[in-house]
PDB file of N, CA and C in Angstrom:
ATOM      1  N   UNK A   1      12.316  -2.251 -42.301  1.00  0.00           N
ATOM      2  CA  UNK A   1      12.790  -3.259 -43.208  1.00  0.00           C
ATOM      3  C   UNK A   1      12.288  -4.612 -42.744  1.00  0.00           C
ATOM      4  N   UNK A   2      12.109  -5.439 -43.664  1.00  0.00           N
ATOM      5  CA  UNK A   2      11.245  -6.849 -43.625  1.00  0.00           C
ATOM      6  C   UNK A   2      12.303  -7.856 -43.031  1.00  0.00           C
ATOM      7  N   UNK A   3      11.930  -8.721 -42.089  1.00  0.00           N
ATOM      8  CA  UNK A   3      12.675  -9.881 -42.163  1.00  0.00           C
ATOM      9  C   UNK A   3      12.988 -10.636 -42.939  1.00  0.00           C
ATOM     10  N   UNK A   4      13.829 -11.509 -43.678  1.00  0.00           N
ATOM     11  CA  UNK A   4      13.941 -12.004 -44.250  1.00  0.00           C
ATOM     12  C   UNK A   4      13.405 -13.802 -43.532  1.00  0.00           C
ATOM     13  N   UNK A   5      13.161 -14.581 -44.365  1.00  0.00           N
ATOM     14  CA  UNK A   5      13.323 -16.106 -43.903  1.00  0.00           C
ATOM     15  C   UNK A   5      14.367 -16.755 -43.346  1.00  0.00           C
ATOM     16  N   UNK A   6      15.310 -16.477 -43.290  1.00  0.00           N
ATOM     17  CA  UNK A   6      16.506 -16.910 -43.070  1.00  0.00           C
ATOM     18  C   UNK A   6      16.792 -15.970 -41.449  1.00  0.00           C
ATOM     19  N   UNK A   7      16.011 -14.916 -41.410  1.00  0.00           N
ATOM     20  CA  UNK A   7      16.295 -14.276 -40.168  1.00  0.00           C
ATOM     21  C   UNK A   7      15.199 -15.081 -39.319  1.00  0.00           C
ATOM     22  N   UNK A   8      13.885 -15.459 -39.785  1.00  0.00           N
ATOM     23  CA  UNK A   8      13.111 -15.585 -38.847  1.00  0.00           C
ATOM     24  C   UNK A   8      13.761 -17.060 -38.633  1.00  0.00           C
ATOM     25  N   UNK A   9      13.741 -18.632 -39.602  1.00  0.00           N
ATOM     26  CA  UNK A   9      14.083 -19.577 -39.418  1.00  0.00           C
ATOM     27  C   UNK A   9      15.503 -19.651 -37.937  1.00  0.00           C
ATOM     28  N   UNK A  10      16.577 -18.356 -38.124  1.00  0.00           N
ATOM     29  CA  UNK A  10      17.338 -18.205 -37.135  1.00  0.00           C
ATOM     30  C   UNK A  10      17.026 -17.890 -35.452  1.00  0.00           C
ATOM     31  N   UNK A  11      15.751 -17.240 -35.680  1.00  0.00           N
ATOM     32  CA  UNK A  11      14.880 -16.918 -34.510  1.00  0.00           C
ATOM     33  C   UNK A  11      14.351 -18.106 -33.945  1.00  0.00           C
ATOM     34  N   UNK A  12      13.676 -18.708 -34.623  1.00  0.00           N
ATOM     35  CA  UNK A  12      13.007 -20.102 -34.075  1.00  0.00           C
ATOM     36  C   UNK A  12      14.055 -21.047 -33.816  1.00  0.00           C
ATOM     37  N   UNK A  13      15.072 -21.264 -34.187  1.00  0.00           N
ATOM     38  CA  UNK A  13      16.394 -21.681 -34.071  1.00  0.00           C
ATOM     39  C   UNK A  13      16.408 -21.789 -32.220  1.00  0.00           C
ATOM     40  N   UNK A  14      17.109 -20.743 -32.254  1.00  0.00           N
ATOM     41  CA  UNK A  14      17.472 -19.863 -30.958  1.00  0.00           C
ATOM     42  C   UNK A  14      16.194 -19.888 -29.731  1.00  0.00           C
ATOM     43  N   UNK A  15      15.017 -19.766 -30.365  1.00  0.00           N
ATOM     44  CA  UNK A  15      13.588 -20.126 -29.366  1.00  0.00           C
ATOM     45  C   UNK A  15      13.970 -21.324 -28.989  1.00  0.00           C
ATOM     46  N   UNK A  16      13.956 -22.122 -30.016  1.00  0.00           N
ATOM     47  CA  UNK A  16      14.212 -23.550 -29.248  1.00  0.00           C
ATOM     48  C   UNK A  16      15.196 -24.085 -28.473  1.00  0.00           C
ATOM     49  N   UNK A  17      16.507 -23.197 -29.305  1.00  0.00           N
ATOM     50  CA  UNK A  17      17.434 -23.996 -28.298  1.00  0.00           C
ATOM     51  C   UNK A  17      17.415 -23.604 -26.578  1.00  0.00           C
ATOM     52  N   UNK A  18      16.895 -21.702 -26.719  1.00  0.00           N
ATOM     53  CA  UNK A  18      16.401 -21.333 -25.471  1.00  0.00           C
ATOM     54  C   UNK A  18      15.201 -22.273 -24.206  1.00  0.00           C
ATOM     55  N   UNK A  19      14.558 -23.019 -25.013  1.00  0.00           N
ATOM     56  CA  UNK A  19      13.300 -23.790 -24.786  1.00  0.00           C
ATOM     57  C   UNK A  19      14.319 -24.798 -23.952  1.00  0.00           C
ATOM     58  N   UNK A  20      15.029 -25.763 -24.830  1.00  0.00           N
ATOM     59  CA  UNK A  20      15.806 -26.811 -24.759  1.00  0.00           C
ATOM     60  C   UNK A  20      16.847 -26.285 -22.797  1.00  0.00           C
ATOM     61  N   UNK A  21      17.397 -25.372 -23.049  1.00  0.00           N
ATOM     62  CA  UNK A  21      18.351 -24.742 -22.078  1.00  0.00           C
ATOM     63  C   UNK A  21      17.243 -24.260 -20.900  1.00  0.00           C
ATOM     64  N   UNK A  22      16.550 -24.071 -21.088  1.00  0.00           N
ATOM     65  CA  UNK A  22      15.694 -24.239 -19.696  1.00  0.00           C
ATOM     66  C   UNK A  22      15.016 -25.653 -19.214  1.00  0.00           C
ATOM     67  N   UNK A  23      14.561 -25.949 -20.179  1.00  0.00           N
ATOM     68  CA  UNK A  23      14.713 -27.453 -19.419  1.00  0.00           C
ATOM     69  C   UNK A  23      15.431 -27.976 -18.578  1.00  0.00           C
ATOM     70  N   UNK A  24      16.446 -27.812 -19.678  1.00  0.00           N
ATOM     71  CA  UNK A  24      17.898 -28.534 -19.192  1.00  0.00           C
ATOM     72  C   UNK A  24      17.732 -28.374 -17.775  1.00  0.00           C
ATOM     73  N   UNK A  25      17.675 -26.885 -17.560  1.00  0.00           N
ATOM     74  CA  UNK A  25      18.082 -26.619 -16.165  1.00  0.00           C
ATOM     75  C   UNK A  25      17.172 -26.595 -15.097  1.00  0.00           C
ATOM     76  N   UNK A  26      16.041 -26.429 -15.737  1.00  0.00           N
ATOM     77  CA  UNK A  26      14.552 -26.893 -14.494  1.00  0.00           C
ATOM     78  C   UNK A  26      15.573 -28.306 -13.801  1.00  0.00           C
ATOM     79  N   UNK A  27      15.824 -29.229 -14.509  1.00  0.00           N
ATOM     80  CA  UNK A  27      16.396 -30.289 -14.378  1.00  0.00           C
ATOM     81  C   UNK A  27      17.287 -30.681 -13.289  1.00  0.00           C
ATOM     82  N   UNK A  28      18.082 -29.484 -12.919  1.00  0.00           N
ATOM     83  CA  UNK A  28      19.112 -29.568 -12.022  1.00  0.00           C
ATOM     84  C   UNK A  28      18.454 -29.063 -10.678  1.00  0.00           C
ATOM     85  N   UNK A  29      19.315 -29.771  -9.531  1.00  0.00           N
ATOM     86  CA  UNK A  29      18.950 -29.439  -8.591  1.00  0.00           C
ATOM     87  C   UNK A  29      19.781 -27.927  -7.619  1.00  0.00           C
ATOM     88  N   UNK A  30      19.186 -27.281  -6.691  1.00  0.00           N
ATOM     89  CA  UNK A  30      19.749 -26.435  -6.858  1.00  0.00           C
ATOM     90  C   UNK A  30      21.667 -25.859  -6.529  1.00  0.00           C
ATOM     91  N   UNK A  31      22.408 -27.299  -6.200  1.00  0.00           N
ATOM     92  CA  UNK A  31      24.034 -26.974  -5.966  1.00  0.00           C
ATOM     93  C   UNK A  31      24.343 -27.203  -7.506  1.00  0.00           C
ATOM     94  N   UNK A  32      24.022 -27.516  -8.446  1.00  0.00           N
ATOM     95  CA  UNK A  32      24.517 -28.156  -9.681  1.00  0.00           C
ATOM     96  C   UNK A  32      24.056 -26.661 -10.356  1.00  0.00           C
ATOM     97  N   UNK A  33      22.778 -26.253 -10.158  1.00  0.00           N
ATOM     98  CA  UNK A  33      22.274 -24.801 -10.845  1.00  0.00           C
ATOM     99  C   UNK A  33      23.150 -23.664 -10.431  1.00  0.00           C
ATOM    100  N   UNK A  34      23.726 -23.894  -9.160  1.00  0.00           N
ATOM    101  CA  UNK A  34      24.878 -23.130  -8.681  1.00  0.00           C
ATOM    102  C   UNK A  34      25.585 -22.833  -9.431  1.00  0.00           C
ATOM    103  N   UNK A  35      26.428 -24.214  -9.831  1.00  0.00           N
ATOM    104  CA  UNK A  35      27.673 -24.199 -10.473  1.00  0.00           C
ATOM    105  C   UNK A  35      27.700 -23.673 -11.672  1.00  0.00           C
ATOM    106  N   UNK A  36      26.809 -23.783 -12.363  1.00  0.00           N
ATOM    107  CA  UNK A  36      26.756 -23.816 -13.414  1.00  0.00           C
ATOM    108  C   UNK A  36      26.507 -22.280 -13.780  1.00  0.00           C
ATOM    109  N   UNK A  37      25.647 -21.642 -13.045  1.00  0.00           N
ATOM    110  CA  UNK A  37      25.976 -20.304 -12.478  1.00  0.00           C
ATOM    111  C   UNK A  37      27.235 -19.220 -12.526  1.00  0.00           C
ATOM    112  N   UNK A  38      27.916 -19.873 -11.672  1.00  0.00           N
ATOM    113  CA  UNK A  38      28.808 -19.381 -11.517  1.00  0.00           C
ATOM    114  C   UNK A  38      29.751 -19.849 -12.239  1.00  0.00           C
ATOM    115  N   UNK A  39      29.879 -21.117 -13.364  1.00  0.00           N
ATOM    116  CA  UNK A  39      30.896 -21.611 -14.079  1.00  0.00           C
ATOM    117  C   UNK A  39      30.504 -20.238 -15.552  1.00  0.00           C
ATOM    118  N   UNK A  40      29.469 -19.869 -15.718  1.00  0.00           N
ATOM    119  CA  UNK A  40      29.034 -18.995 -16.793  1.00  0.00           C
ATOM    120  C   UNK A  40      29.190 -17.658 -16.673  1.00  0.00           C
ATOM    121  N   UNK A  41      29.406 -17.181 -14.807  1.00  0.00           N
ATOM    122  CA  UNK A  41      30.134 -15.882 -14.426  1.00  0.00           C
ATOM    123  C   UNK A  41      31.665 -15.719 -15.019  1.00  0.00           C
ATOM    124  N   UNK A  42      32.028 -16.708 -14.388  1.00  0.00           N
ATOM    125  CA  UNK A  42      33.651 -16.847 -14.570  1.00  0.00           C
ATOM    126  C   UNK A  42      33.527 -16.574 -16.209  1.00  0.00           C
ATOM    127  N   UNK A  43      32.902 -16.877 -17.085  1.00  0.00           N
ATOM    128  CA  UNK A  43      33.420 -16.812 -18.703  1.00  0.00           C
ATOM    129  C   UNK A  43      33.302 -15.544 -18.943  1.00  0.00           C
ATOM    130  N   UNK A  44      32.178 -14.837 -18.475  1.00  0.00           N
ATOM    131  CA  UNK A  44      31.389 -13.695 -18.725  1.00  0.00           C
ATOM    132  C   UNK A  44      30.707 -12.918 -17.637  1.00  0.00           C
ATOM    133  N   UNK A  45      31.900 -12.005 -17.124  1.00  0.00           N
ATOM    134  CA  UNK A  45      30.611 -11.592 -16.237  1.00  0.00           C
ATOM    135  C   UNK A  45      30.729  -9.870 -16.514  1.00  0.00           C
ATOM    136  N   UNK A  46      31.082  -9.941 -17.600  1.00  0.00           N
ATOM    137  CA  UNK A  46      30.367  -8.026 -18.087  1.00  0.00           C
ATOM    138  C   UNK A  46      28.554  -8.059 -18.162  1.00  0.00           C
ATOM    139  N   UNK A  47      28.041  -8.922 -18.385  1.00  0.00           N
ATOM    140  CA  UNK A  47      26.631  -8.407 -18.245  1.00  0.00           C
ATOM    141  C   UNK A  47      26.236  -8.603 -17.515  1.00  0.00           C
ATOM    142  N   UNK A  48      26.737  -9.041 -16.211  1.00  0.00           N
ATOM    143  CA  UNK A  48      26.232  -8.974 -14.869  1.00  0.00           C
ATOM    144  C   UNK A  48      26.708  -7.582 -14.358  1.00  0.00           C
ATOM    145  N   UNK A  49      27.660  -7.494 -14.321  1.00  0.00           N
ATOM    146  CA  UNK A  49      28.376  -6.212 -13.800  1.00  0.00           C
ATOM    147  C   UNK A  49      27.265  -5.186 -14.772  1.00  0.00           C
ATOM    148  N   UNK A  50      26.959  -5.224 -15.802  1.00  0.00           N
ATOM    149  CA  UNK A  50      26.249  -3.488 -16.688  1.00  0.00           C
ATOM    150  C   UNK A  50      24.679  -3.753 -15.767  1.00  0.00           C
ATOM    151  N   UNK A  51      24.429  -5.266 -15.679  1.00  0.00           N
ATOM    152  CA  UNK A  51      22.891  -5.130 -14.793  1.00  0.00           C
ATOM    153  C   UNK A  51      23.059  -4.424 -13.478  1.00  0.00           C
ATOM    154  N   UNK A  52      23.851  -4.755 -12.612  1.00  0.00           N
ATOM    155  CA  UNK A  52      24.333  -4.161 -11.719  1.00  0.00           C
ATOM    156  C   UNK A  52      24.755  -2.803 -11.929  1.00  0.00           C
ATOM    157  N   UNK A  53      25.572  -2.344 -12.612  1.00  0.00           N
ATOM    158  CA  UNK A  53      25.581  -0.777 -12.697  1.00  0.00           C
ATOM    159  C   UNK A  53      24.024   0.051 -12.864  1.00  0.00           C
ATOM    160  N   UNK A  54      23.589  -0.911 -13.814  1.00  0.00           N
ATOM    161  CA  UNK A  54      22.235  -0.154 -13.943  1.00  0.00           C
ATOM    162  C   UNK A  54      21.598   0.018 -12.680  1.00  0.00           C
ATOM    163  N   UNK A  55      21.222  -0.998 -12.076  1.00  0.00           N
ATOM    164  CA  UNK A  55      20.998  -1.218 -10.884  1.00  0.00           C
ATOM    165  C   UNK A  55      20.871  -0.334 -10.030  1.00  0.00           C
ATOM    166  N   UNK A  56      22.302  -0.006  -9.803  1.00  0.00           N
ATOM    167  CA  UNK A  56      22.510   1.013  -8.457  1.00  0.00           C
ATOM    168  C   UNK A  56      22.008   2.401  -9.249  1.00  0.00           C
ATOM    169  N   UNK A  57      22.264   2.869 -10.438  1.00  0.00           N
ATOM    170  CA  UNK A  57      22.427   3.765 -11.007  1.00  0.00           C
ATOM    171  C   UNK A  57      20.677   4.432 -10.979  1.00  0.00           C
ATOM    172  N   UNK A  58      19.958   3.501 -10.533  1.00  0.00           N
ATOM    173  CA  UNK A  58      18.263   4.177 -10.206  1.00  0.00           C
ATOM    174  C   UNK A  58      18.165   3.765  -8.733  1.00  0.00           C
ATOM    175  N   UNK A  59      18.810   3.446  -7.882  1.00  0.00           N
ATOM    176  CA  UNK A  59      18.504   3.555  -6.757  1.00  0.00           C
ATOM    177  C   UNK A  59      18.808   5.188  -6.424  1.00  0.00           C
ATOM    178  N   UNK A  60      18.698   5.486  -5.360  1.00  0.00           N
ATOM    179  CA  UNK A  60      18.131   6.801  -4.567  1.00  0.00           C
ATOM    180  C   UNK A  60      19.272   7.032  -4.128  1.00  0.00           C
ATOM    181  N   UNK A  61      20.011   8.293  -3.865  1.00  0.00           N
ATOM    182  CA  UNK A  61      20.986   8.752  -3.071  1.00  0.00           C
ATOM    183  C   UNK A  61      20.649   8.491  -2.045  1.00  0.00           C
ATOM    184  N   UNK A  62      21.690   7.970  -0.950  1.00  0.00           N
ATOM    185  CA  UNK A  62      21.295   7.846   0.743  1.00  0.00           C
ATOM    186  C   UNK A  62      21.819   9.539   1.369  1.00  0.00           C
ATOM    187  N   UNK A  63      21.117  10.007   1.903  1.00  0.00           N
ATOM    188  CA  UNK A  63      21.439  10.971   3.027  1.00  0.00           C
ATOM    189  C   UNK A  63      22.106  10.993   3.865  1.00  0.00           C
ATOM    190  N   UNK A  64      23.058  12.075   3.597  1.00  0.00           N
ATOM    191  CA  UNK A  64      24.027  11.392   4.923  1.00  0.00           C
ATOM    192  C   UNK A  64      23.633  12.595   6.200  1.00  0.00           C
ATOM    193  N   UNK A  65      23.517  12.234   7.348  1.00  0.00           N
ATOM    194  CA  UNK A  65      23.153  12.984   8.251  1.00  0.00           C
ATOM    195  C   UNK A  65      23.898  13.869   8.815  1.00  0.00           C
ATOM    196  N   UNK A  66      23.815  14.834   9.627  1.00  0.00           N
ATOM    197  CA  UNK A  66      24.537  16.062  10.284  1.00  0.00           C
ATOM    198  C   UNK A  66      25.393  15.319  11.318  1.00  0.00           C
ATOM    199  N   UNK A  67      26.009  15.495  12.183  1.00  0.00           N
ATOM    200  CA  UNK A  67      26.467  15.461  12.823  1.00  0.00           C
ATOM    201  C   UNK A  67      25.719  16.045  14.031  1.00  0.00           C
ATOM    202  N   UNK A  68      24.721  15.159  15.079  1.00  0.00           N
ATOM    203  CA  UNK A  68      23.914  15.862  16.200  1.00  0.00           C
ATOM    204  C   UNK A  68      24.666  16.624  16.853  1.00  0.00           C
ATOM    205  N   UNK A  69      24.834  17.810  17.021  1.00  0.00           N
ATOM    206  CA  UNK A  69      25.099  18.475  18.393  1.00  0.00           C
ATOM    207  C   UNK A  69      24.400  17.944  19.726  1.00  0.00           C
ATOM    208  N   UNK A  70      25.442  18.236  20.852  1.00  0.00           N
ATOM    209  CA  UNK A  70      24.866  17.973  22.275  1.00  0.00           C
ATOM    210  C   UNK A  70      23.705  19.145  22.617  1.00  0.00           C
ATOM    211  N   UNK A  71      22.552  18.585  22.877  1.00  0.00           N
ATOM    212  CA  UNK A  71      21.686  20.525  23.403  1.00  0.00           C
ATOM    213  C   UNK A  71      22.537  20.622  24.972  1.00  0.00           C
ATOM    214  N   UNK A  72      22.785  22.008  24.622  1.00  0.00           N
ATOM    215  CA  UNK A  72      23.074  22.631  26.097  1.00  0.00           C
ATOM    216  C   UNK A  72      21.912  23.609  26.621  1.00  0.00           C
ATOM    217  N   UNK A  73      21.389  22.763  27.619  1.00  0.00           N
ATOM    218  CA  UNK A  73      20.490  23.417  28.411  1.00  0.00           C
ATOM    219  C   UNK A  73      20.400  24.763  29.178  1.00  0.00           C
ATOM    220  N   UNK A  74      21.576  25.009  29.443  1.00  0.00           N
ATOM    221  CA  UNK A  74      21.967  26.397  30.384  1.00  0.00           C
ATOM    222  C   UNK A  74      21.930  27.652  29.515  1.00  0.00           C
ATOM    223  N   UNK A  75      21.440  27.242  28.059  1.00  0.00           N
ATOM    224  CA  UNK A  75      21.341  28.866  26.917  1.00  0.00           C
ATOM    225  C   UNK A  75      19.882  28.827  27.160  1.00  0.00           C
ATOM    226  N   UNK A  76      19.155  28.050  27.639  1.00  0.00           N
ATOM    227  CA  UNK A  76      17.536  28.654  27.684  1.00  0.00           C
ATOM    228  C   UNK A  76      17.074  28.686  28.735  1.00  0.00           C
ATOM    229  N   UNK A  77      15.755  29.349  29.158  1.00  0.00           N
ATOM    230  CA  UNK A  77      15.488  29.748  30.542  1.00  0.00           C
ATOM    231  C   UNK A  77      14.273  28.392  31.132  1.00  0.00           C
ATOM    232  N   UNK A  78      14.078  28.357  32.193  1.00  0.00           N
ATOM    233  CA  UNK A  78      13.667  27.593  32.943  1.00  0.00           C
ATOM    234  C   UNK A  78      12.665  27.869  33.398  1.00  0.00           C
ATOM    235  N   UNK A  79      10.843  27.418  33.321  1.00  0.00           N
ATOM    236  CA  UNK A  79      10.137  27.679  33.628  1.00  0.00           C
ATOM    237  C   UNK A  79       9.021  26.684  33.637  1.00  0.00           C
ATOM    238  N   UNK A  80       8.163  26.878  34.464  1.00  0.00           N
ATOM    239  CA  UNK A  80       7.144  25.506  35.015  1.00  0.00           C
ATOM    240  C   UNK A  80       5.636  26.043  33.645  1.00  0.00           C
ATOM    241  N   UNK A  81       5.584  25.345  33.352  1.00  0.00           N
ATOM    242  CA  UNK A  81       4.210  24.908  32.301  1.00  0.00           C
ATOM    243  C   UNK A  81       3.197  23.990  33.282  1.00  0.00           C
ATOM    244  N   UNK A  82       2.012  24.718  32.943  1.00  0.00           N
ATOM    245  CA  UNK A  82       0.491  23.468  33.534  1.00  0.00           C
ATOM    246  C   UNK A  82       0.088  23.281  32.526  1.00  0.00           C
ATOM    247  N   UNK A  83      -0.247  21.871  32.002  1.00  0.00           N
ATOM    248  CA  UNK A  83      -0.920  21.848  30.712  1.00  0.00           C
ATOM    249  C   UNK A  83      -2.482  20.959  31.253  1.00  0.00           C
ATOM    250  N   UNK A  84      -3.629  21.667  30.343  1.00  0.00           N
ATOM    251  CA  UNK A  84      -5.270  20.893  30.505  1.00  0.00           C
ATOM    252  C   UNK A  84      -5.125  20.258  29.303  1.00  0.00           C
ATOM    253  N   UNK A  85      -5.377  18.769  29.658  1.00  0.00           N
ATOM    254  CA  UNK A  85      -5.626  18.040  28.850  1.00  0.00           C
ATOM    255  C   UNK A  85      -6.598  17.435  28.948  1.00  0.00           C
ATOM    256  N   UNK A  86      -7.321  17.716  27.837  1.00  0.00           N
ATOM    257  CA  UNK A  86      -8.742  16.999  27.472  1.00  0.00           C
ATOM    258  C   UNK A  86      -9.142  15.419  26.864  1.00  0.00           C
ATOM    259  N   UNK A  87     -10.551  14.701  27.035  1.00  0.00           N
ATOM    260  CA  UNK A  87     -10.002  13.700  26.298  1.00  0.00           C
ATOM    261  C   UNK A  87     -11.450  13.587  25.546  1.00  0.00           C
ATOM    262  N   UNK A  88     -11.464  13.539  24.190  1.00  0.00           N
ATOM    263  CA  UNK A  88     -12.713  13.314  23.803  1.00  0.00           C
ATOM    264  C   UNK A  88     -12.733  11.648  23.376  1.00  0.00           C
ATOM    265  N   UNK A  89     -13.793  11.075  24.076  1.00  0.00           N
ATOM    266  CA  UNK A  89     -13.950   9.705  23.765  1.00  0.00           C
ATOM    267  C   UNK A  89     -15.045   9.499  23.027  1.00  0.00           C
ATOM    268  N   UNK A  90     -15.038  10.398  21.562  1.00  0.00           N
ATOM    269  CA  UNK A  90     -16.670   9.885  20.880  1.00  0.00           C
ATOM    270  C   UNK A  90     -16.170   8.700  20.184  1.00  0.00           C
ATOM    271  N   UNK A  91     -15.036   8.261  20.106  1.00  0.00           N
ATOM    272  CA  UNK A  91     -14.806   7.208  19.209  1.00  0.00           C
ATOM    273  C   UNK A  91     -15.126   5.716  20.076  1.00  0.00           C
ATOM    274  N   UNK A  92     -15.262   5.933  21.389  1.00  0.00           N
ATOM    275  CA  UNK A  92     -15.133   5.030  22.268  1.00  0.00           C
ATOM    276  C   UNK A  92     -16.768   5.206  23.293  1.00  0.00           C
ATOM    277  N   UNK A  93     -17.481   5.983  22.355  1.00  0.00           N
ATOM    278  CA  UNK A  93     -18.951   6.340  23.407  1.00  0.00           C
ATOM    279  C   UNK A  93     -18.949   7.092  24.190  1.00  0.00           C
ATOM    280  N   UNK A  94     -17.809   7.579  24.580  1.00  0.00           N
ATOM    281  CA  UNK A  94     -17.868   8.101  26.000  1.00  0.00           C
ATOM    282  C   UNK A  94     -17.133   7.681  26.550  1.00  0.00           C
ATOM    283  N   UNK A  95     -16.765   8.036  28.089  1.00  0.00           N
ATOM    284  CA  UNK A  95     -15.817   7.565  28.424  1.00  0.00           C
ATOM    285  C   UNK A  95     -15.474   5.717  28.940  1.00  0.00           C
ATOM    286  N   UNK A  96     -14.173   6.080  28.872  1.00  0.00           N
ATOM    287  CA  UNK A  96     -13.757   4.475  28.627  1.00  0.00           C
ATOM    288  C   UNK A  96     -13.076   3.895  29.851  1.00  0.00           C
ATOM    289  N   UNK A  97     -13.246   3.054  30.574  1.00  0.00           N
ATOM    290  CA  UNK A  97     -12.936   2.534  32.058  1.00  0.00           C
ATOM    291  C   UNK A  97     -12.717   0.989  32.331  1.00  0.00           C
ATOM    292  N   UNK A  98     -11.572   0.861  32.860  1.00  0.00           N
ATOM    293  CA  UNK A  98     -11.356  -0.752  32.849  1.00  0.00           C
ATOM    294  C   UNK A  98     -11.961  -1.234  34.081  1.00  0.00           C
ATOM    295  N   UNK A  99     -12.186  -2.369  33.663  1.00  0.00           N
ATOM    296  CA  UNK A  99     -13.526  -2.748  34.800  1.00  0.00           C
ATOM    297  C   UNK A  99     -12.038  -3.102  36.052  1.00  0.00           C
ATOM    298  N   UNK A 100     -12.950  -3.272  37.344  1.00  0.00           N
ATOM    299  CA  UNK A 100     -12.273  -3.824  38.593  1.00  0.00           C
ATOM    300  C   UNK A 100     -10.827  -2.541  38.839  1.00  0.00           C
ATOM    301  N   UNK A 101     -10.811  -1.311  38.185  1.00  0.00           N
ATOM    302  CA  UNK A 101      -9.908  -0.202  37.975  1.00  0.00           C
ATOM    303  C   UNK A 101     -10.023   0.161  39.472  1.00  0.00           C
ATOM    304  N   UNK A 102      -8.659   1.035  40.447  1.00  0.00           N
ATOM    305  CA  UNK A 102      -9.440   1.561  41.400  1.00  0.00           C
ATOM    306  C   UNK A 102      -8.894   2.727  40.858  1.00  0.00           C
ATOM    307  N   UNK A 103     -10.510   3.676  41.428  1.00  0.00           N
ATOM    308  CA  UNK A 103     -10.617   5.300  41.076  1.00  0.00           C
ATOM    309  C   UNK A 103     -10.224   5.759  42.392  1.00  0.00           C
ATOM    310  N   UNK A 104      -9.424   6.582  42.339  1.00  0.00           N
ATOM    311  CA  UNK A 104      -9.197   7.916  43.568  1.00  0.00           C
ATOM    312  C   UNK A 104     -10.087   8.849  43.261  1.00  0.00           C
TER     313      UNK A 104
END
């Protein structure tokens, strides 16, 4: 369905006075932008509160974690490991040595 003239003339209406109301408030500095803020909460603050519901309502469930158990060591057995560890330094040329180092 078509707009009528009387709908759009109401639109440009409202552009402007929107136009006008930001000014206004570029205008203020920011304890006065405060107030004014919060003087417009106090009248109305259901559409802050539905932005806010929305809000949380796409954030992510938080995880709530287990409860760590203590490890008790005395259920597993005890035994010595040798591990060879290699080092490939092609990213570094070859091997890599700080100068004035002492070698054993």
């Amino acid at each position: 369905m078509d707009a009528g003239p009387q709908q759009h003339q109401a639109m440009d209406v409202d552009a402007a006075d929107a136009q006008a109301l930001a000014k206004q408030l570029r205008a203020l500095d920011a304890k006065e932008l405060l107030a004014v803020a919060l003087d417009a909460l106090k009248r109305d603050a259901a559409p802050l509160a539905a932005a806010l519901a929305a809000r949380e309502s796409k954030r992510p469930k938080k995880r709530r974690r287990k409860a760590q158990k203590p490890m008790d060591l005395t259920k597993y057995e005890a035994r010595d490991v040798a591990l060879w560890i290699a080092y490939d330094g092609g990213a570094y040329r070859g091997f890599a040595a700080q100068e004035k180092a002492e070698v054993d």
